[in-house]
Protein backbone atom coordinates (compact mmCIF):
# COMPACT_ATOMS: atom_id res chain seq x y z
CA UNK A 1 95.96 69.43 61.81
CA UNK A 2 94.00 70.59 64.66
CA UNK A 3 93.91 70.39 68.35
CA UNK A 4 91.46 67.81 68.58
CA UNK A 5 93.47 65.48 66.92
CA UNK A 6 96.73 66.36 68.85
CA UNK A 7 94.43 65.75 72.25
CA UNK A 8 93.71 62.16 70.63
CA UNK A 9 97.24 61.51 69.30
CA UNK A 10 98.75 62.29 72.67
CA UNK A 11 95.89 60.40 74.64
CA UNK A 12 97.05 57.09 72.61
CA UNK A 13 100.73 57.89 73.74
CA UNK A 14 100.02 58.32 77.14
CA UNK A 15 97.61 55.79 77.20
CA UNK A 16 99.82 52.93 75.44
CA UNK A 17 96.75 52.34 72.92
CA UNK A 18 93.42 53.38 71.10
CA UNK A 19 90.94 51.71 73.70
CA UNK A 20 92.30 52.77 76.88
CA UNK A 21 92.92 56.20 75.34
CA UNK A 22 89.27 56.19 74.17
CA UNK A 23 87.97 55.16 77.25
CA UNK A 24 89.54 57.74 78.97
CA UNK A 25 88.08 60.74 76.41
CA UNK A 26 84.56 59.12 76.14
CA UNK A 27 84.63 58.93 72.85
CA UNK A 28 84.26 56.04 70.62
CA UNK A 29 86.89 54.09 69.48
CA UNK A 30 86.52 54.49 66.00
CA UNK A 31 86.18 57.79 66.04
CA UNK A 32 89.42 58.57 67.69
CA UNK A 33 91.51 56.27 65.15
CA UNK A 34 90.12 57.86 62.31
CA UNK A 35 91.06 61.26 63.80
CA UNK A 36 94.74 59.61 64.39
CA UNK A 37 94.68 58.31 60.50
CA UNK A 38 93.09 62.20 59.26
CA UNK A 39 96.17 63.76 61.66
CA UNK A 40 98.70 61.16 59.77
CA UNK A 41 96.99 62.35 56.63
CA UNK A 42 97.66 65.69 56.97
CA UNK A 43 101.29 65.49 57.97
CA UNK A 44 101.85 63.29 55.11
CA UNK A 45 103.73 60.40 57.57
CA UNK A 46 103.22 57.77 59.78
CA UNK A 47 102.74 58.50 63.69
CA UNK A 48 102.68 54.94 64.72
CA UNK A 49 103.42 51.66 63.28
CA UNK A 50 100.65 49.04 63.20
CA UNK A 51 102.22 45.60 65.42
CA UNK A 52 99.54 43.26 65.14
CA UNK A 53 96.71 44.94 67.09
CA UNK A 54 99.35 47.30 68.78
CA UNK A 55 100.62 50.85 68.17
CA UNK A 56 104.64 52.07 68.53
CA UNK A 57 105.73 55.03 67.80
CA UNK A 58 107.33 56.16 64.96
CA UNK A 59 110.08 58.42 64.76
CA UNK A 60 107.71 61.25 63.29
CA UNK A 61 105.78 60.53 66.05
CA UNK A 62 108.37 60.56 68.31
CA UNK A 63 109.16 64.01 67.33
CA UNK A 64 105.55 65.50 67.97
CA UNK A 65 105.08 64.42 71.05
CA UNK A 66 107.36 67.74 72.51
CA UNK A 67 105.55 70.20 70.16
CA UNK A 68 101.86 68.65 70.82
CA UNK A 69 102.26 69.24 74.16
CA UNK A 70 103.61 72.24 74.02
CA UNK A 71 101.32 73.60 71.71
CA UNK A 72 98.00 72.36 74.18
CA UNK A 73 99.54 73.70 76.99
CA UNK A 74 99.84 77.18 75.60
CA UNK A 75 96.18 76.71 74.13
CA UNK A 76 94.76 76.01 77.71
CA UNK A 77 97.17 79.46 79.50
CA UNK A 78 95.50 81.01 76.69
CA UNK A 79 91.88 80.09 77.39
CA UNK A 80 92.64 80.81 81.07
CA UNK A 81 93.92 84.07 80.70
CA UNK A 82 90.54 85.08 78.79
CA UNK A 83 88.56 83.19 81.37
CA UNK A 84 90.84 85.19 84.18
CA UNK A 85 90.41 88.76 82.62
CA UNK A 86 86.65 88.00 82.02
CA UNK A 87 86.32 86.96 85.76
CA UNK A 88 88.20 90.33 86.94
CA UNK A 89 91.17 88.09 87.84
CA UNK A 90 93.47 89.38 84.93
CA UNK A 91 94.04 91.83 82.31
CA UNK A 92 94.93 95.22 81.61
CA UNK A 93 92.78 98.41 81.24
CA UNK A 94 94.24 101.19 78.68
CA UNK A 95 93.03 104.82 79.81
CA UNK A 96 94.00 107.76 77.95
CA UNK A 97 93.52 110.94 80.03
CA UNK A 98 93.22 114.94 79.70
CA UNK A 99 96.36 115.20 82.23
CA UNK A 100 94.79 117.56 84.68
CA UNK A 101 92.04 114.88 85.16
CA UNK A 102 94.69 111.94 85.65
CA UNK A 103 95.18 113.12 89.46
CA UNK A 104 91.16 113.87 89.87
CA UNK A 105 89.26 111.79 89.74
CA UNK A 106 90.99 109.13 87.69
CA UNK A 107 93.23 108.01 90.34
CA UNK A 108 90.94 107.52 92.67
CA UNK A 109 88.66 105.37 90.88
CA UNK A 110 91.74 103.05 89.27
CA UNK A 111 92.98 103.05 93.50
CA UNK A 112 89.24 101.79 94.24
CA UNK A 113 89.25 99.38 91.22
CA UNK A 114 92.58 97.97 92.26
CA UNK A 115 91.63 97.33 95.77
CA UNK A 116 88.63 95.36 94.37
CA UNK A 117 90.41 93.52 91.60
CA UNK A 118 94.09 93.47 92.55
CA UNK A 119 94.61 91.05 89.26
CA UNK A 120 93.69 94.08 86.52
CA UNK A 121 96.34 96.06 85.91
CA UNK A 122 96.67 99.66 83.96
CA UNK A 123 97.96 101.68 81.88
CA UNK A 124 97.38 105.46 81.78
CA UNK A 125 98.63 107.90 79.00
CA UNK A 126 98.24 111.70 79.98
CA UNK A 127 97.56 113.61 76.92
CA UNK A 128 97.74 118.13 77.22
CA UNK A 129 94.81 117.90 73.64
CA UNK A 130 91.63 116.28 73.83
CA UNK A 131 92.90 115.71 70.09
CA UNK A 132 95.72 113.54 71.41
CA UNK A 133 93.38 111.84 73.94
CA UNK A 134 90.57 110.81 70.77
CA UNK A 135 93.69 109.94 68.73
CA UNK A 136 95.03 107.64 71.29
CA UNK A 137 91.06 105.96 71.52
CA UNK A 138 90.37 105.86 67.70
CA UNK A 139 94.43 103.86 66.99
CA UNK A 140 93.14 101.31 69.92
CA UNK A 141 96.28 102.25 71.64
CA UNK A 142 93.73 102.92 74.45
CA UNK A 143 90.36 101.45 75.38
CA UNK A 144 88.83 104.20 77.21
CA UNK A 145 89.56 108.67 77.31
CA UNK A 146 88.67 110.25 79.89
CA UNK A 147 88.01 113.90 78.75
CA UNK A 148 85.56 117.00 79.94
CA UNK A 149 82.66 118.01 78.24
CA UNK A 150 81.77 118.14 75.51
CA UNK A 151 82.89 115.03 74.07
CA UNK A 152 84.18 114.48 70.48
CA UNK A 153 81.32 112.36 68.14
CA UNK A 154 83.57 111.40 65.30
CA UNK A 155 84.48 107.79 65.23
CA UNK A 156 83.77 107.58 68.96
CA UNK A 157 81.27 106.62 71.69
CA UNK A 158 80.83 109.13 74.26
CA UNK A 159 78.87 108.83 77.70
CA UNK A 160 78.45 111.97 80.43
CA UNK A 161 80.33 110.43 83.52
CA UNK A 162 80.10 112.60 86.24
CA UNK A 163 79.51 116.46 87.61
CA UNK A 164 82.57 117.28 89.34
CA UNK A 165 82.36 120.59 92.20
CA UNK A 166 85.26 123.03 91.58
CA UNK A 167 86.22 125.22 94.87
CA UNK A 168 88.24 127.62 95.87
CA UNK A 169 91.54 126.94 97.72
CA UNK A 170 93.21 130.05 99.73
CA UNK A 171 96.54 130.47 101.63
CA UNK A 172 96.20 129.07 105.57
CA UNK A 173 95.29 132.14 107.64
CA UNK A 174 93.12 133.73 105.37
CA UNK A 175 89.83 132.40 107.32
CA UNK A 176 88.21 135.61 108.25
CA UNK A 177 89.38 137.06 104.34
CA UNK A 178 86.49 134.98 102.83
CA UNK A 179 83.01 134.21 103.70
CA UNK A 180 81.56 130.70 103.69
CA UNK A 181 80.54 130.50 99.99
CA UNK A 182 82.52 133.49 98.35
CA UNK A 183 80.77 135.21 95.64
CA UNK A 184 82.60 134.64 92.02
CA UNK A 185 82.74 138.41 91.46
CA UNK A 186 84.87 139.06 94.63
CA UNK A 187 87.48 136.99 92.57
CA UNK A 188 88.21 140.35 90.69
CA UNK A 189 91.90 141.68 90.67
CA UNK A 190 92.79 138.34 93.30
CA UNK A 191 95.81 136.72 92.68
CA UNK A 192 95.48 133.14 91.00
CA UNK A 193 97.79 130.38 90.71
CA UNK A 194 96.96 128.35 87.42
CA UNK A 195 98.32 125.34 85.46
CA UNK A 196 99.45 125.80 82.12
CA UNK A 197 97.49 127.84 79.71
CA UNK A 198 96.03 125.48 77.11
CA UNK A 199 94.98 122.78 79.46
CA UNK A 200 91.07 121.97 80.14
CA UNK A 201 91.23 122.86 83.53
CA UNK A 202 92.59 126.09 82.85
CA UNK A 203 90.42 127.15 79.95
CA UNK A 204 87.16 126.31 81.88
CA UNK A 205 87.99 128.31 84.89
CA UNK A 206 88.96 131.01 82.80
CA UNK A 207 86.26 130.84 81.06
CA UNK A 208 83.67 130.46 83.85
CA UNK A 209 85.67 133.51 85.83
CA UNK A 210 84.80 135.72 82.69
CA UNK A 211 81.37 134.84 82.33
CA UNK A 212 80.84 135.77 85.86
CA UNK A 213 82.85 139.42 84.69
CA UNK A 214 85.80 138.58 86.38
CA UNK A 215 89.00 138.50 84.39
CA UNK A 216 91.63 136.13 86.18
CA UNK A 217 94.53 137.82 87.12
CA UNK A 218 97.19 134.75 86.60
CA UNK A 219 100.07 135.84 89.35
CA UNK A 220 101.84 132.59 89.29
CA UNK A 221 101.18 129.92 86.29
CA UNK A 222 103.06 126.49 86.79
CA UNK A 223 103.48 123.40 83.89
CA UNK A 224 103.25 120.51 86.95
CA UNK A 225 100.00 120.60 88.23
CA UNK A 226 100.70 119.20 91.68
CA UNK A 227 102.61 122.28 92.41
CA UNK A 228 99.76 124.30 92.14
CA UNK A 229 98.46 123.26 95.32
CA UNK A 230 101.79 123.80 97.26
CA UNK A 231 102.30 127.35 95.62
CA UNK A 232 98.84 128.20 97.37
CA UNK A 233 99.67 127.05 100.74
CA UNK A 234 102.68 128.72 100.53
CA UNK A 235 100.77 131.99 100.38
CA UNK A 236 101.41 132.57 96.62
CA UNK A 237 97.90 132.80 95.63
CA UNK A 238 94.26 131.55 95.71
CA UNK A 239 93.24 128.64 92.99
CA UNK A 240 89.92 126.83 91.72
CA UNK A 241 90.78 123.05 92.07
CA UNK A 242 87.81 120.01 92.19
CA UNK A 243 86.79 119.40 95.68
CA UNK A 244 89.00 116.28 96.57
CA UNK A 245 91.32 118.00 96.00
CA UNK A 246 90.27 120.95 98.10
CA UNK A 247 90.08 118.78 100.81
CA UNK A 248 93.51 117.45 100.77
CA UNK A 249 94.24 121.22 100.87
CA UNK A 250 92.26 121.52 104.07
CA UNK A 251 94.08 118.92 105.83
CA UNK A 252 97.20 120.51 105.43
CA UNK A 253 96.13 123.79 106.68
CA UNK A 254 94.28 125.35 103.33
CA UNK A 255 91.45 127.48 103.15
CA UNK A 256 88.70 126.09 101.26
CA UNK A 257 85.45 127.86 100.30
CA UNK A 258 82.71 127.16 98.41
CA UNK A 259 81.63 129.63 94.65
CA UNK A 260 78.43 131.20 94.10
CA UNK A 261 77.46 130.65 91.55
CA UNK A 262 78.53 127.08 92.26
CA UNK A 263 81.31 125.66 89.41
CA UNK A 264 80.82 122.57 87.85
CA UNK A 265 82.49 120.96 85.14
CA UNK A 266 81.20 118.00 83.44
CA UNK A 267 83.46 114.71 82.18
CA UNK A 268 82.90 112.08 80.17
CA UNK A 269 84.36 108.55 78.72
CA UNK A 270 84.84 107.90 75.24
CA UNK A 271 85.78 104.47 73.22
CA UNK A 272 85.90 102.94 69.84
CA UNK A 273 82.70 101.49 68.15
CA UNK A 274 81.71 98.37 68.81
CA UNK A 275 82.89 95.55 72.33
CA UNK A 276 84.42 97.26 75.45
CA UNK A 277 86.12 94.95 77.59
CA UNK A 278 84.41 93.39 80.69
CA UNK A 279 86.92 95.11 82.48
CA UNK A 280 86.81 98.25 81.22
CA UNK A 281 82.68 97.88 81.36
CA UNK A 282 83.17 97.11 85.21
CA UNK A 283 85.65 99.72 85.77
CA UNK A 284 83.22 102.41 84.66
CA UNK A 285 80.43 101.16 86.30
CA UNK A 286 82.93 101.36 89.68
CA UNK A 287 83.36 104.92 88.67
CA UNK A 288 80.13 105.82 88.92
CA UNK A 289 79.32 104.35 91.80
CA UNK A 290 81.97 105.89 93.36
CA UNK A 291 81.34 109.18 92.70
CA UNK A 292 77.22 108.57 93.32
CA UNK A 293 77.75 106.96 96.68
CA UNK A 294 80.28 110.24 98.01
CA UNK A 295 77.76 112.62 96.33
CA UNK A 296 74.74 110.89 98.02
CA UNK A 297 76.53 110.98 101.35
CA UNK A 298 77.48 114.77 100.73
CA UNK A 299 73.66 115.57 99.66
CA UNK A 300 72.79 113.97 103.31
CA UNK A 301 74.67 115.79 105.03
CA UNK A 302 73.93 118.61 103.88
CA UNK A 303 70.25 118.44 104.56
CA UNK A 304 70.95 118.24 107.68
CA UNK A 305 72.50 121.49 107.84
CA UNK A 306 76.55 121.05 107.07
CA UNK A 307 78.49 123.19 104.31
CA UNK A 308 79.58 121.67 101.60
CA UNK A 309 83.16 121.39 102.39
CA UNK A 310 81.90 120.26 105.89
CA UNK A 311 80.01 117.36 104.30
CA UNK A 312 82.45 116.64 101.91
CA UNK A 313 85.21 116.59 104.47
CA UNK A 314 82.85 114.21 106.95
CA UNK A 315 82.34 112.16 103.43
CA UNK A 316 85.72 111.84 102.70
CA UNK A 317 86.30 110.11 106.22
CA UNK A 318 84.07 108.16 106.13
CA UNK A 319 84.79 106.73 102.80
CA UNK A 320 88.51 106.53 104.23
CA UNK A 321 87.34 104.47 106.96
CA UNK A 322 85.51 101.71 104.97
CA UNK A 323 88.65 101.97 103.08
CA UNK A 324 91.09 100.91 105.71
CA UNK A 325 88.60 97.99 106.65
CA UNK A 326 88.27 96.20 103.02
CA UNK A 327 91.97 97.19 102.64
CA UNK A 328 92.51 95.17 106.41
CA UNK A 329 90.18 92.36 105.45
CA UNK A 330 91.56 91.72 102.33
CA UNK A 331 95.29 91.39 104.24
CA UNK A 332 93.97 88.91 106.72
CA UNK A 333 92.48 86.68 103.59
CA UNK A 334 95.31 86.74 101.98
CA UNK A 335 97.51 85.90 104.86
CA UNK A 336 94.85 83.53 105.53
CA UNK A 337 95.93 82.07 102.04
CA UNK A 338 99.32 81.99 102.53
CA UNK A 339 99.17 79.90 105.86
């Protein structure tokens, strides 16, 4: 039995008979009754019983009817759900993330995605280990981890993703304390607030302040990351934090300078071997466009004289702004919609 031959049986019990149903399918007519006969064959029973040159249904086909149509209309929400996750209207992405990269930049590139494709849902698993994060990838649990460099090579695919800026975030009222682009080596014997020792963020600036011959002096170390950030503005110390986030620091009062030398850390996406989702492919390719088109607007803004945290700041804004537009278009279109 296959579905072809449930389409034909039920288009001869809607129809009332082989030659309107044929006529209705385009097909030929003797095609479709021997593809009623093979269906008969294979269920080992008569569908319909032969009245002169009329059909009636049988009781055995009386009792398919329910279960051929049932079984065709789940075959076509099947075929639609593919066709709606291939056209960006559907589906789910799986992320697996180092959890001090969840907040930044991850979230801001699944908000972005969202906004464009409000049909694709996710589903993001913070992970302490890059071990757990490859683990999560290599089971198919997840489709995508989003990890720093360097990236794991066994059993994986790996791509470089971005270069993300690392600044330093100070207490409010500590302006005249710093100068514009504070020298890594003044960072000696300052009091830092840190996540938890272990974590990528946390080994890289450590290991970055050493290189420079600074050894961190870790005043205040928290487990929840987004308390760092509050701890600081409280006055309990100075941190190292990408520069998004240094920027939502500024706006609530925060000091924000930039390092010399500069600190960047590098991240990357991994996945199994072999087809990545056209959602997942898209979603990536968002990513990167995101972070490219703030970079680019950063890079122009500083050429024409602007700090970085200016330019990121004036960035930022302006990225907010176009924002708040789609975000109002898409409203009016859908209320549009809805009228």
């Amino acid at each position: 039995m296959d579905l072809r031959q449930l389409e034909y049986f039920l288009a001869v019990v809607d129809c009332g008979g082989v030659t309107r149903a044929a006529e209705r399918l385009r097909v030929a007519q003797p095609s479709l009754s021997q593809a009623v006969r093979k269906l008969e064959k294979d269920l080992d029973t008569e569908l319909f019983h032969r009245v002169g040159r009329g059909l009636v249904l049988s009781p055995a086909g009386e009792a398919l009817v329910g279960p051929a149509r049932s079984i065709l209309r789940d075959v076509k929400a099947a075929e639609d759900a593919v066709r709606d996750v291939a056209a960006m209207r559907g589906g789910r992405i799986d992320i697996a993330s180092l959890s001090d990269l969840s907040s930044d930049p991850l979230s801001v590139w699944v908000a972005k995605f969202r906004r464009l494709y409000p049909g694709v849902r996710f589903h993001i698993e913070e992970r302490d280990e890059t071990a757990d994060v490859v683990a999560l990838v290599k089971s198919g649990a997840c489709e995508l981890g989003i990890l720093s460099l360097p990236l794991p090579t066994e059993d994986v695919e790996g791509d470089a993703l971005i270069d993300q800026r690392l600044v330093l975030v100070c207490p409010p009222g500590t302006d005249a304390q710093w100068p514009e682009c504070v020298p890594i080596e003044q960072l000696s014997r300052v009091p830092f607030v840190m996540g938890e020792r272990g974590t990528a963020t946390r080994d890289f600036i450590e290991r970055s302040l050493r290189e420079n011959g600074v050894e961190p002096d870790v005043a205040v170390e928290v487990r929840q990351r987004g308390a760092v950030l509050p701890i600081v503005l409280a006055g309990g110390g100075v941190s190292i934090v990408p520069l998004r986030t240094g920027l939502d620091a500024l706006l609530r009062g925060g000091v924000v300078r930039e390092l010399s030398p500069k600190l960047t850390r590098q991240m990357g996406v991994i996945r199994r071997p072999g087809r990545t989702t056209p959602a997942a492919i898209e979603f990536l390719a968002c990513a990167r466009a995101s972070f490219e088109e703030f970079a680019r607007t950063v890079a122009v803004r500083m050429s024409e004289g602007m700090s970085l945290i200016e330019a990121a700041k004036l960035a930022r804004a302006e990225s907010d702004d176009v924002m708040r537009v789609e975000t109002l278009r898409g409203g009016t279109m859908t209320h549009r919609k809805l009228q």
